[in-house]
Structures are given as C-alpha cells and as structure tokens.
N, C-alpha and C. Protein backbone atom coordinates (compact mmCIF):
# COMPACT_ATOMS: atom_id res chain seq x y z
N UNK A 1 72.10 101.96 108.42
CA UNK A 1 72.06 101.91 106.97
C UNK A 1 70.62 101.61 106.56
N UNK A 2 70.16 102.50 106.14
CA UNK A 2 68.97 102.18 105.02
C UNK A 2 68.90 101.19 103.98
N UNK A 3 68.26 100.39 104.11
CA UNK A 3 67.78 99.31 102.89
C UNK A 3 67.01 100.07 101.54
N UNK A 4 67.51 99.70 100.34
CA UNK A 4 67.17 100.37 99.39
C UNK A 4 65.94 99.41 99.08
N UNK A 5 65.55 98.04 99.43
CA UNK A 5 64.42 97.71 98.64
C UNK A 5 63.53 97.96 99.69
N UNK A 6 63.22 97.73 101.19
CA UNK A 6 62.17 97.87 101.87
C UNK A 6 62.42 99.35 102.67
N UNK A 7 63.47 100.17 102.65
CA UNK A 7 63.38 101.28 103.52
C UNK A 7 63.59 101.16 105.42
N UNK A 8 64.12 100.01 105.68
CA UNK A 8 64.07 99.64 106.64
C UNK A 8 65.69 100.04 107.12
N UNK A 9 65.54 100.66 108.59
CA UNK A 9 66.98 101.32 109.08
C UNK A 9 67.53 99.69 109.53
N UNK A 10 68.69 99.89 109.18
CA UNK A 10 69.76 98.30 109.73
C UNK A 10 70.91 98.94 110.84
N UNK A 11 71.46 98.24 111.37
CA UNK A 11 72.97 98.59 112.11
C UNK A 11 74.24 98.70 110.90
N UNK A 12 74.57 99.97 111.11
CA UNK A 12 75.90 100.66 110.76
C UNK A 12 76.48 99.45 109.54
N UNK A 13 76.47 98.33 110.41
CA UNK A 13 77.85 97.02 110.33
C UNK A 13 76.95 96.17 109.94
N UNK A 14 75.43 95.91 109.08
CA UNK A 14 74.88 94.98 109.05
C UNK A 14 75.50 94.66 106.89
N UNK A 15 75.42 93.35 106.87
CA UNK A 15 75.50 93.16 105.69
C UNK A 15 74.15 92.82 104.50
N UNK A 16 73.11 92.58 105.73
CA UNK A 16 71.90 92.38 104.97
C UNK A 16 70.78 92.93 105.80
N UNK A 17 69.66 93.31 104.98
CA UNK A 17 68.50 93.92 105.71
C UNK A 17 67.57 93.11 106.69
N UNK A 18 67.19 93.21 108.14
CA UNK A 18 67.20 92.68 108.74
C UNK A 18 65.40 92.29 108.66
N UNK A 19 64.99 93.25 107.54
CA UNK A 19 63.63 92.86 107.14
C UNK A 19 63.46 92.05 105.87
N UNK A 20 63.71 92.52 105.22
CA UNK A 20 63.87 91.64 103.70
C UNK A 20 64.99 90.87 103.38
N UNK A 21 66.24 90.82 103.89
CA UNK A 21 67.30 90.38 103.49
C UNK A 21 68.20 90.61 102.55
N UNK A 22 67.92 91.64 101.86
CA UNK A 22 68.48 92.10 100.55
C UNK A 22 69.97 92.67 100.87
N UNK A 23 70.89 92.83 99.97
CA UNK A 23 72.25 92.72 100.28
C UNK A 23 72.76 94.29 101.14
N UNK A 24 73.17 94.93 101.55
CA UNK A 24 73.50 95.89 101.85
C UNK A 24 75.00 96.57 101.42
N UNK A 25 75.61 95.34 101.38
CA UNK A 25 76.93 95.92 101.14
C UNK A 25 77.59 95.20 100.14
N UNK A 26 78.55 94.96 99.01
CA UNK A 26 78.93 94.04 98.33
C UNK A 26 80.54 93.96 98.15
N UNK A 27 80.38 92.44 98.67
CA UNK A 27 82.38 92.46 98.77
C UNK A 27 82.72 92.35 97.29
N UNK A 28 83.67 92.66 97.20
CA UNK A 28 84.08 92.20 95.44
C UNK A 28 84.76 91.19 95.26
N UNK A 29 84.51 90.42 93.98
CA UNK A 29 84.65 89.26 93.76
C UNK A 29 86.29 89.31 93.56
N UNK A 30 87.24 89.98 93.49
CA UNK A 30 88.40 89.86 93.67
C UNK A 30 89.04 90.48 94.79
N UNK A 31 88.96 91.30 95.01
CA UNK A 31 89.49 91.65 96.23
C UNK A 31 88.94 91.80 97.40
N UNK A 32 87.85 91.45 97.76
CA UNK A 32 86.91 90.89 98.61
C UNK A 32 86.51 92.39 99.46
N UNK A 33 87.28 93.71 98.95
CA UNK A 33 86.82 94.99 99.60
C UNK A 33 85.11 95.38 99.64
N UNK A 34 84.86 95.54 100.87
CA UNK A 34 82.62 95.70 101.22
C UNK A 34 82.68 96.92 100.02
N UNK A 35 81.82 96.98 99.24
CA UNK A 35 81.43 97.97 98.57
C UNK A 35 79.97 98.55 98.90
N UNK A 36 79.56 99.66 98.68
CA UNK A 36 78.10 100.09 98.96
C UNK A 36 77.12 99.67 98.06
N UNK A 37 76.29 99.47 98.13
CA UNK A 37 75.24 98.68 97.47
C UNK A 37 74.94 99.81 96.39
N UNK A 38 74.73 99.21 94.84
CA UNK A 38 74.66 99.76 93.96
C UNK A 38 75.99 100.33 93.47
N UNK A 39 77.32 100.33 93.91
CA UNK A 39 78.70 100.47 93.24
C UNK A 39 78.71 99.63 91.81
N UNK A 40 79.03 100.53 91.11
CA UNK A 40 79.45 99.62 89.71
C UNK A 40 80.69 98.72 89.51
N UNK A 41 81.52 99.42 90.36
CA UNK A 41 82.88 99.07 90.58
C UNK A 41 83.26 99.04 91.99
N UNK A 42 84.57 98.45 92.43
CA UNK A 42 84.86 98.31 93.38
C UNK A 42 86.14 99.81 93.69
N UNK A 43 85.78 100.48 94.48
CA UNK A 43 86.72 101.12 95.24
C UNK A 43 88.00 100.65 95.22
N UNK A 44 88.63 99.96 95.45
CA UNK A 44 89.93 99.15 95.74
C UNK A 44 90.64 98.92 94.95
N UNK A 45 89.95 98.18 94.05
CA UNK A 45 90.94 97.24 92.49
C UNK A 45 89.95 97.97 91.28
N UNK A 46 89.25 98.87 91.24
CA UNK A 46 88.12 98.96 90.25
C UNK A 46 87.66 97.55 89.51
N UNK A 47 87.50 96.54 90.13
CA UNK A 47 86.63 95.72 88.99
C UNK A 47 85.11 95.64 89.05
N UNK A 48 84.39 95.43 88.10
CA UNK A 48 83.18 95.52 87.90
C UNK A 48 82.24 94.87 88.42
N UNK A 49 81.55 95.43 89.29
CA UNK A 49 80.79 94.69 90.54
C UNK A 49 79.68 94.18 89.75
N UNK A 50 78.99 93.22 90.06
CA UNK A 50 77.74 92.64 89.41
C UNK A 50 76.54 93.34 90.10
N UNK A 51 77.10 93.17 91.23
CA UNK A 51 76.22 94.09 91.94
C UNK A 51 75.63 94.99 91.87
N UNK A 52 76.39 95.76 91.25
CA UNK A 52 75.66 97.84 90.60
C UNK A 52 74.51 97.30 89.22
N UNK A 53 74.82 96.09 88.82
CA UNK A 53 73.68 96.32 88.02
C UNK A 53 72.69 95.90 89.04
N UNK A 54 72.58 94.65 89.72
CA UNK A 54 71.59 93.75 90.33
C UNK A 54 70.97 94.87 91.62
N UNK A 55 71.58 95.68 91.77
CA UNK A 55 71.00 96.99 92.89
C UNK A 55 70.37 97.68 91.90
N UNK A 56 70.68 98.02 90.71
CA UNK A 56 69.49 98.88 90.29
C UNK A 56 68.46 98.22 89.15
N UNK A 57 68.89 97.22 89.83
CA UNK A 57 67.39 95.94 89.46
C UNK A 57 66.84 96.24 90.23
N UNK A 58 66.87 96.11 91.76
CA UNK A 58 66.51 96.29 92.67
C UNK A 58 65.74 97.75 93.23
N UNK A 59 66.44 98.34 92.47
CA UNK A 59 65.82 100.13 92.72
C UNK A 59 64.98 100.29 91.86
N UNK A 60 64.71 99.68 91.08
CA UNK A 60 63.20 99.59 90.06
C UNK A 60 62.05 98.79 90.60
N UNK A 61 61.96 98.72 91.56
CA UNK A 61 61.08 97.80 92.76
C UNK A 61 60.61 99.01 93.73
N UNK A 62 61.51 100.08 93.62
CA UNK A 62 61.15 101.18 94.66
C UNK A 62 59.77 102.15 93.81
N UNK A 63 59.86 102.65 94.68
CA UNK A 63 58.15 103.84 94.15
C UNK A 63 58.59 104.06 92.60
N UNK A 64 56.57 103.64 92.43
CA UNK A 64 56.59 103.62 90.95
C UNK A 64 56.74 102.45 89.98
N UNK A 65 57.51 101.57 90.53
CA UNK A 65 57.34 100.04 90.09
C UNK A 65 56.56 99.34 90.87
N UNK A 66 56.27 97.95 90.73
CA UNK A 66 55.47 97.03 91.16
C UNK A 66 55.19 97.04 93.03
N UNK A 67 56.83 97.36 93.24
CA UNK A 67 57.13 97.49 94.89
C UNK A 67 57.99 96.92 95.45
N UNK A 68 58.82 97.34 96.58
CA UNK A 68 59.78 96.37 96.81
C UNK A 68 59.69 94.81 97.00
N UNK A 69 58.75 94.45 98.00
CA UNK A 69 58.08 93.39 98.26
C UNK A 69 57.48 92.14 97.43
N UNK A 70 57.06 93.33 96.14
CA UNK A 70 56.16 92.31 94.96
C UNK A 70 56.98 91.82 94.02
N UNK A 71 58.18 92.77 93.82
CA UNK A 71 58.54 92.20 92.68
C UNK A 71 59.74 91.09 93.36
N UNK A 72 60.40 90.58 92.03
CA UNK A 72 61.18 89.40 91.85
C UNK A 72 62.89 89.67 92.17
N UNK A 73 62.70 91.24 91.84
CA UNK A 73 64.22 92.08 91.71
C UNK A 73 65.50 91.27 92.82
N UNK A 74 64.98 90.90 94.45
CA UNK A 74 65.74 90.49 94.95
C UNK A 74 66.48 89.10 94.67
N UNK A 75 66.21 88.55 93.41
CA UNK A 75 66.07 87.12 93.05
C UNK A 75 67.81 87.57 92.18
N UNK A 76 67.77 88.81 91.50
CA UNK A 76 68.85 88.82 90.87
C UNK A 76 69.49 89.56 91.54
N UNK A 77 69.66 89.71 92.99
CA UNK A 77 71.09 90.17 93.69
C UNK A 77 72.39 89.46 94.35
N UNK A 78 73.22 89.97 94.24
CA UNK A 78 74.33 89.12 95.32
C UNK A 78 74.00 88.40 96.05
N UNK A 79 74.27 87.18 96.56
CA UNK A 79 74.22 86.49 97.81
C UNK A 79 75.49 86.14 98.63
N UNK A 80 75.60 85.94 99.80
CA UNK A 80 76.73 86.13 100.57
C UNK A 80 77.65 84.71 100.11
N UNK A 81 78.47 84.46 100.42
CA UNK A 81 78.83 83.88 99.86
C UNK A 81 80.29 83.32 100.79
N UNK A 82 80.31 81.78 101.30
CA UNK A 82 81.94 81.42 101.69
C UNK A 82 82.64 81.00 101.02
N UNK A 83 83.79 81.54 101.10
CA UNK A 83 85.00 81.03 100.41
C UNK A 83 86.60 80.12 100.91
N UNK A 84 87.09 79.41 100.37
CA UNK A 84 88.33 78.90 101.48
C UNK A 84 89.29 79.49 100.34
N UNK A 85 90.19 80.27 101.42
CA UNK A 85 91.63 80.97 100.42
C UNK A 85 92.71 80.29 100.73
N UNK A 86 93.31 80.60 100.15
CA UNK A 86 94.93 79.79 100.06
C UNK A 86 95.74 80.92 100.33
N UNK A 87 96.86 80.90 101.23
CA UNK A 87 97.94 81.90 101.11
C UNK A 87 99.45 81.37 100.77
N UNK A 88 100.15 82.11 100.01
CA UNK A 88 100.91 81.67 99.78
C UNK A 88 101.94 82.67 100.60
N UNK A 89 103.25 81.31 101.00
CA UNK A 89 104.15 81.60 101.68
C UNK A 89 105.39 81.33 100.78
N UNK A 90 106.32 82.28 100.45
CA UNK A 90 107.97 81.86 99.52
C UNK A 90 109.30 82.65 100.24
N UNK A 91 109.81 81.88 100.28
CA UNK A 91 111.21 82.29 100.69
C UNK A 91 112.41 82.32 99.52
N UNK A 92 112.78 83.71 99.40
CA UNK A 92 114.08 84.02 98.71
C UNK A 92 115.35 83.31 99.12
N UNK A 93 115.61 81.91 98.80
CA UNK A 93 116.79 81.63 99.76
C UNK A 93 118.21 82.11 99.18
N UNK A 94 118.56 82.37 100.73
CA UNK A 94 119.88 83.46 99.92
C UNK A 94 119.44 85.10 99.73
N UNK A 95 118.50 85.34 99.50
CA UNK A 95 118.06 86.87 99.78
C UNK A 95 119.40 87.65 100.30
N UNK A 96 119.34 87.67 101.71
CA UNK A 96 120.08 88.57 102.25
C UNK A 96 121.39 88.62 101.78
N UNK A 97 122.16 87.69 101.69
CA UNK A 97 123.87 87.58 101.43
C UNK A 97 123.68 88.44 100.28
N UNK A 98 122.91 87.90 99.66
CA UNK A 98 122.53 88.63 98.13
C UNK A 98 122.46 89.93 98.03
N UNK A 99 121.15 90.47 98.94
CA UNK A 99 121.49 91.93 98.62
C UNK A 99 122.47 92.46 99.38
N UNK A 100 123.38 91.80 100.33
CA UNK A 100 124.34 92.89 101.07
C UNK A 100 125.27 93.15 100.11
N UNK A 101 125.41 92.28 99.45
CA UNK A 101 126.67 92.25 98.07
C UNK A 101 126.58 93.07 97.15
N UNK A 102 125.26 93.66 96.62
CA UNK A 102 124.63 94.16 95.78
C UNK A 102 124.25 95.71 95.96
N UNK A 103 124.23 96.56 94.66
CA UNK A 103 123.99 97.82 94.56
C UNK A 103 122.41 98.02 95.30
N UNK A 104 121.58 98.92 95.50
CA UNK A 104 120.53 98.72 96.33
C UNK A 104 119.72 98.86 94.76
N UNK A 105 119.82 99.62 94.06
CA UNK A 105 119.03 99.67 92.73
C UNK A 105 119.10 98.52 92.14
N UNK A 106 120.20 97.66 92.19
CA UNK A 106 120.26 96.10 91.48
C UNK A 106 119.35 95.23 92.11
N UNK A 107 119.30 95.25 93.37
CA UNK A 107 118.12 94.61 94.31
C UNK A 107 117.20 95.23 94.03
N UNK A 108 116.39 96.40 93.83
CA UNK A 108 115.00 96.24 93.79
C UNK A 108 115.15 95.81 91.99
N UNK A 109 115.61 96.10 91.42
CA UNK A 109 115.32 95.28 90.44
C UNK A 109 115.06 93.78 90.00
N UNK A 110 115.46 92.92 90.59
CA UNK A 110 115.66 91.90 90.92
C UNK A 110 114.34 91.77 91.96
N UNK A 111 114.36 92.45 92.93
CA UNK A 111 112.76 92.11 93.74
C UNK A 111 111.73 92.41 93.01
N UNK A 112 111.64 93.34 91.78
CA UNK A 112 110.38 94.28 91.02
C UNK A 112 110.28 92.77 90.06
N UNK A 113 111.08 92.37 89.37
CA UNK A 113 110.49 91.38 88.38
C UNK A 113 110.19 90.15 88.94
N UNK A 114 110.96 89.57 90.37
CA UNK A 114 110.48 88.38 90.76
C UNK A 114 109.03 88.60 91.38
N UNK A 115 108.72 89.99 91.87
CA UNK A 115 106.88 90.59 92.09
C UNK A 115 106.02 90.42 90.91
N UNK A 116 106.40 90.81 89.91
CA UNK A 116 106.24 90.76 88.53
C UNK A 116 105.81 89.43 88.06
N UNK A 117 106.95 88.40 88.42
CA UNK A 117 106.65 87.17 87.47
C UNK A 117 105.47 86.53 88.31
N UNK A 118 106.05 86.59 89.61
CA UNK A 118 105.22 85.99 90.71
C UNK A 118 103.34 86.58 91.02
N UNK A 119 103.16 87.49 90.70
CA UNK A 119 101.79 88.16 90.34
C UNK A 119 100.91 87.83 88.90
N UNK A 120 102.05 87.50 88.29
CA UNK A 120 101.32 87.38 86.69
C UNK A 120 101.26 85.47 87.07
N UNK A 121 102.01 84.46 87.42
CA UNK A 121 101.61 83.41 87.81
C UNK A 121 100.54 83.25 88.75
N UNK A 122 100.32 84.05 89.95
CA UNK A 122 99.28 83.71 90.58
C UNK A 122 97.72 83.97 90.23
N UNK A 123 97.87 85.53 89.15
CA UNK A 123 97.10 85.87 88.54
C UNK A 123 96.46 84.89 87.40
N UNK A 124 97.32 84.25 86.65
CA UNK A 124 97.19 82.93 85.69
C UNK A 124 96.35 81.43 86.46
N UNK A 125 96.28 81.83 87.71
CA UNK A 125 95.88 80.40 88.33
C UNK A 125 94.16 81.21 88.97
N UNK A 126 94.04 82.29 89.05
CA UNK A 126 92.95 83.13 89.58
C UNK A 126 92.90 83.94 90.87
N UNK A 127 94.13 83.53 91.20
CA UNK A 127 94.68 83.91 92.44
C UNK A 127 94.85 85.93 92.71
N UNK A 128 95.10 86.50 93.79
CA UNK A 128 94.58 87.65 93.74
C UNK A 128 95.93 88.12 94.63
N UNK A 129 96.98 89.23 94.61
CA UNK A 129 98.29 89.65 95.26
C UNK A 129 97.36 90.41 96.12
N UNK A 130 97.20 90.05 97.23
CA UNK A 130 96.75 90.42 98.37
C UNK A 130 97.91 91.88 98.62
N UNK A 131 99.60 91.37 99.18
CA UNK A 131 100.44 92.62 99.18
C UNK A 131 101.86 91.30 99.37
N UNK A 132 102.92 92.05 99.19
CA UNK A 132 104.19 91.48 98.96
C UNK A 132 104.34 92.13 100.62
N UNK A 133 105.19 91.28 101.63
CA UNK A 133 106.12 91.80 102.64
C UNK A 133 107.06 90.96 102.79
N UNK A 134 108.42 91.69 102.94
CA UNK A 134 109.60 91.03 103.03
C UNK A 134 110.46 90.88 101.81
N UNK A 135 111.62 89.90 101.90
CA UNK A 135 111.73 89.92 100.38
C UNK A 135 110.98 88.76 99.56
C-alpha cells in the first residue's frame, strides 16, 4: 500500500506508514469495518468517516502544496485508537416450548420486534448490533 502523504510502499496489512506514520486505513467509529484512507463513508454501515475529510487534508500536502513532510496536515488525521467492548449475552427463557407451539410466522414475529426493541435499546446506550444468533 502506498502512503498518500510521503509516497512510501507499506505491507499489504500495514495500518500506518512505516515512514511517516500517517494512517493508512480507517476503522469506523461504529462498526469498527478498516476503510481505505480517504473514504467518506464507511463501506459496511455507511456512516461518515472523519477520516475522508482529514485524508484530504492530508492530500493537500501532496505536490503543489507546502509538502508532505512540511505541512501540519498529519496533525488532523485519525489516530489508532483502543477500545474495551462489552458483549452482550440474553437468553429467551422458554424460547423453544414457545415456538414449537406456535405458527412459524407468529415466531418470527415475535423474534423481529424483540430484535427491534432490543437494537433500538442498545442503540440508545451507544452500543452497536454487531449480528443476532440464535433466538
């Protein structure tokens, strides 16, 4: 991968330039999917990467501006960043008896709004539906 502020080749899998340090790839702030440097949006969830602007901050440093090196541009890019996640674990108790009893359309209905309520609560706390498995 080519570095857009110094031009310098990196490994395939690198997340930052191994000369300047500048970001290469950008996870998104919600769904944590690598995006390519300078994406406005994220591939995945489309939300609005900060990044696509702060990369073509950064691409105004390339020929014709001040230079990659001189200017300040890398000051307003992404930085990597750790995070500690929480996963959440819930059990339907009673699930099964439940749906054996039940029409199969009455059950996903019943599974679609408890996804429903349960996404719009986790969403309310900042939390992000990674994927539903099971019931």
């Amino acid at each position: 991968m080519i570095c857009s502020n110094c031009a310098t080749e990196n490994r395939a899998d690198a997340k930052f330039c191994m000369e300047c340090g500048t970001t290469l790839a950008a996870g998104c702030p919600s769904c944590g999917t690598i995006n390519p440097p300078g994406a406005k949006f994220c591939s995945e969830c489309a939300t609005r990467l900060d990044g696509g602007r702060a990369a073509a901050a950064g691409a105004a440093g390339a020929p014709g501006g001040t230079g990659p090196r001189g200017s300040d541009a890398r000051s307003d890019q992404a930085t990597a960043e750790r995070r500690l996640v929480s996963v959440l674990f819930a059990d339907l108790v009673g699930f099964t008896p439940f749906a054996e009893e039940k029409d199969a359309e009455d059950v996903r209905e019943v599974l679609t709004r408890y996804f429903d309520i349960a996404r719009d609560v986790i969403g309310r706390y900042g939390g992000t539906v990674e994927k539903f498995i099971g019931d």
